[in-house]
Protein backbone atom coordinates (compact mmCIF):
# COMPACT_ATOMS: atom_id res chain seq x y z
CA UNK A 1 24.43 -66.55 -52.06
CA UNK A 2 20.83 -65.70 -52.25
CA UNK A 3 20.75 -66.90 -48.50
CA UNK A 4 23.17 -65.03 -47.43
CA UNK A 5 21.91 -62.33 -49.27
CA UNK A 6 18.85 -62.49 -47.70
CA UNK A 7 20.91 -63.16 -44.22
CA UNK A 8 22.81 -59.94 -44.53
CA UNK A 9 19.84 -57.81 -45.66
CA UNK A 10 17.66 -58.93 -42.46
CA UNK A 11 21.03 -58.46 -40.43
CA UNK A 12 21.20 -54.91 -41.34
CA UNK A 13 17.19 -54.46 -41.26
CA UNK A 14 17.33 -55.73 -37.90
CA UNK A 15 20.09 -53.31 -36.96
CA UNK A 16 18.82 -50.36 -38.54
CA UNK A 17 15.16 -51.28 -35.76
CA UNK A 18 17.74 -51.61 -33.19
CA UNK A 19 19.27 -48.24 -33.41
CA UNK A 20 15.97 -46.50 -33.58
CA UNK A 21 14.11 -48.34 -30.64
CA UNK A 22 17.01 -46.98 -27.82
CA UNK A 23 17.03 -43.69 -29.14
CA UNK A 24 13.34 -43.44 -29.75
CA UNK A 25 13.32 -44.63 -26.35
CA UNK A 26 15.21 -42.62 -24.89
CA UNK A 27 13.55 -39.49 -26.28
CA UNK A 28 10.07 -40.47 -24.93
CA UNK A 29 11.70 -41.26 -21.31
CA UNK A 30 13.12 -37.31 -21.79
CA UNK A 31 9.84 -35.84 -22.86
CA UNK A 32 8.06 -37.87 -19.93
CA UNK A 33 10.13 -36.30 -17.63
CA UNK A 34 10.19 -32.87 -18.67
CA UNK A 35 6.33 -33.03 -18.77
CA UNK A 36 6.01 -34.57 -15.71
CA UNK A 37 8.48 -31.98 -13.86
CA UNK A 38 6.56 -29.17 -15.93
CA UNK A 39 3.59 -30.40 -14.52
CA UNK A 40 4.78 -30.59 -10.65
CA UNK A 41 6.43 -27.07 -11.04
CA UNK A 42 3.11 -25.72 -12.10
CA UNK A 43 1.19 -27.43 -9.40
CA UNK A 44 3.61 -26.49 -6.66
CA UNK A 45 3.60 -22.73 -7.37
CA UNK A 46 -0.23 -22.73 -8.07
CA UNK A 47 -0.74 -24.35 -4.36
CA UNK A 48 1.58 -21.72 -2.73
CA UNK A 49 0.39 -18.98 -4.50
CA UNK A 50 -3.17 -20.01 -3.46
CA UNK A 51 -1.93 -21.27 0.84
CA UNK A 52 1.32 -19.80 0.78
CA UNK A 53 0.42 -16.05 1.30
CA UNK A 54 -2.56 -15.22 3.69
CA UNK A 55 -3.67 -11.74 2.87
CA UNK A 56 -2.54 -9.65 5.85
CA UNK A 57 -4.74 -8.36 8.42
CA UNK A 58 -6.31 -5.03 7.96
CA UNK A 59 -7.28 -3.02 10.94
CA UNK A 60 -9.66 -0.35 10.85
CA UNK A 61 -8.94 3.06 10.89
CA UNK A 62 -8.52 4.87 14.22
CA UNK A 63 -10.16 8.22 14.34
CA UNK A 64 -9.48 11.51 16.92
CA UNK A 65 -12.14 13.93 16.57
CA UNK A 66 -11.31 17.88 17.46
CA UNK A 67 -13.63 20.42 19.30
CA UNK A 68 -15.03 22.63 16.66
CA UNK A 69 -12.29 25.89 15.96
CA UNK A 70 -13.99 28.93 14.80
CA UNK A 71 -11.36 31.89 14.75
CA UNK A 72 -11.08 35.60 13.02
CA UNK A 73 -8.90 35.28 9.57
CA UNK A 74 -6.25 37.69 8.96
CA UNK A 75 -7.19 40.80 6.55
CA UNK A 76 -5.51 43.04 4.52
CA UNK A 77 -8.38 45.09 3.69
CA UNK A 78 -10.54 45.32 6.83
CA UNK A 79 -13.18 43.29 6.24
CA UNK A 80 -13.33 40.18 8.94
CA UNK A 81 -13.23 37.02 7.85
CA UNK A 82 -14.42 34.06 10.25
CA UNK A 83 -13.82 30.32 10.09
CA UNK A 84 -15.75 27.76 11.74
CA UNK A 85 -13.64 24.12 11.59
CA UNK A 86 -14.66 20.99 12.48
CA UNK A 87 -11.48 18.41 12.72
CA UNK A 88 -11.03 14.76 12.45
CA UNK A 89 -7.49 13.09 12.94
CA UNK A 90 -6.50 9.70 11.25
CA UNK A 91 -3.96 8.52 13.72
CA UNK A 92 -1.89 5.01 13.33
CA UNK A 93 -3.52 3.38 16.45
CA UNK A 94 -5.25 3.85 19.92
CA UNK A 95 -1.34 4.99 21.47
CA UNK A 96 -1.60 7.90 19.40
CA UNK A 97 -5.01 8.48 20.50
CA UNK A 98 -3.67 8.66 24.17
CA UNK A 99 -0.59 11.19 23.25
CA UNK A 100 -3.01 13.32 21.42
CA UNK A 101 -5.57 12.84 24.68
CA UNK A 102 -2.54 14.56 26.93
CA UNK A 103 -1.35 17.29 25.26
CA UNK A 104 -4.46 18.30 23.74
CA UNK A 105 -4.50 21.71 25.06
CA UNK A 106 -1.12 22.41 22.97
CA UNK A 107 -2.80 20.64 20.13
CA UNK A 108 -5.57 23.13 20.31
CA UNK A 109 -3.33 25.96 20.42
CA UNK A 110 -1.00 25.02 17.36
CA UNK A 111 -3.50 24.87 14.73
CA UNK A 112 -5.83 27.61 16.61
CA UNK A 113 -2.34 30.01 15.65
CA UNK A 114 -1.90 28.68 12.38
CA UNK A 115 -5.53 29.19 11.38
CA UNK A 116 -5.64 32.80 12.42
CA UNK A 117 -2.90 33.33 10.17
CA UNK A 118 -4.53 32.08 7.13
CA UNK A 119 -6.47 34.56 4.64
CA UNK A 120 -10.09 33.87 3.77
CA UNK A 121 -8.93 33.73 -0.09
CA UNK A 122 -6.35 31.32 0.63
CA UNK A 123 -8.61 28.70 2.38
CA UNK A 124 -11.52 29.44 -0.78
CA UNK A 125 -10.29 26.53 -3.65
CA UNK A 126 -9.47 23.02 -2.65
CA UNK A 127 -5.93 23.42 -3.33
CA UNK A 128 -5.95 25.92 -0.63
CA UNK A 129 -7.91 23.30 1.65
CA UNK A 130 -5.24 20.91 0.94
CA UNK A 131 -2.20 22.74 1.60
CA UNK A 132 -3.92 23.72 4.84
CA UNK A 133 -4.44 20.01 5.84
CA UNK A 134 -0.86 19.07 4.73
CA UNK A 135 -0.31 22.19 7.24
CA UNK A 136 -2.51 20.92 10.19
CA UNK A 137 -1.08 17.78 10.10
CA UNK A 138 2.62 19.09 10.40
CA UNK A 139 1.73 21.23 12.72
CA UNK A 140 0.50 18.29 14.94
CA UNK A 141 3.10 16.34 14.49
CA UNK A 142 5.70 18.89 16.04
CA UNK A 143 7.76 17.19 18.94
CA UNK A 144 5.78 17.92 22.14
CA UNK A 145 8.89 17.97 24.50
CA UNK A 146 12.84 18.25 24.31
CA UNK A 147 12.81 14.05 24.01
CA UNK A 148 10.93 14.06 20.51
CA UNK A 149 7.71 12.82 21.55
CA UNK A 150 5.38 13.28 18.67
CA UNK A 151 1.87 12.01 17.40
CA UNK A 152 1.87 10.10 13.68
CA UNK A 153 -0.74 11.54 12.16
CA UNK A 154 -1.92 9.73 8.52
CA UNK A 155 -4.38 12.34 8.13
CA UNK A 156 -6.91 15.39 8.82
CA UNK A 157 -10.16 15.11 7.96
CA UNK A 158 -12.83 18.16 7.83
CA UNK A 159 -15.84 17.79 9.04
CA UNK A 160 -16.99 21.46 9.56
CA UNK A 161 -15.70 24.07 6.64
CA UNK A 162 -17.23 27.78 7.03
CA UNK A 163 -15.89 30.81 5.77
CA UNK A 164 -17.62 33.94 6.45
């Protein structure tokens, strides 16, 4: 009986290593995998993020200087008021530069009737600089003819600011 004894205990030793070596098995296999697939994920979204996107190309600013304006400023009280303005458009590209080329003239005109408007204490704090650029740039923008043709205008840029 002691044989078998000893028989039946290694039988169930033996067992007992069999059941753990599959499933230990098995878990390394799973924990291979994941780290491997981890791994590959990280590497493929590093690469693209690094190849994938080329940073878009910038191009520079296109500019549209303005003759000098120098006009009276309305009054309430008498006392005149002159401006001398120098002008700078930022346009969206060298297009614009040619609508703004052919009806200068009206150009000239718009914000030559919207500056004599202005008072000398409105155009005195930046705020009042501002609101007049948002104002410029409006003005400009007005359809030229029936069809809608317009210039885009991103921006106006002083370059001359007297008020006397």
């Amino acid at each position: 009986m002691s044989a078998a004894a000893a028989k039946g205990a290694g039988g169930k030793a033996e067992k007992a290593e069999g059941k753990k070596s599959p499933l230990l098995l098995i878990l390394l296999v799973v924990i291979i995998v994941l780290l491997l697939g981890g791994g590959g994920a990280a590497f493929y979204f590093f690469k693209s993020a690094s190849h994938g996107s080329a940073p878009a190309k910038v191009l520079p600013p296109v500019f549209f200087p303005l003759d000098a304006f120098t006009v009276n400023l309305a009054t309430d009280d008498g006392d005149a008021h002159y401006l001398h303005l120098g002008l700078t458009l930022k346009v969206e590209d060298e297009e614009a530069t040619k609508n703004l080329t052919t009806y200068l003239p009206e150009i000239r005109s718009r914000i030559l009737l919207l500056l004599s408007s202005k008072h000398a204490e409105d155009l005195s704090t930046v705020a009042g600089k501002n609101k007049l650029s948002d104002e410029i740039m409006k003005t400009v923008e007005q359809p030229f003819v029936k069809d809608g043709s317009h210039a885009k205008v991103n921006g106006v840029l002083f370059t001359d600011f007297v008020i006397q």
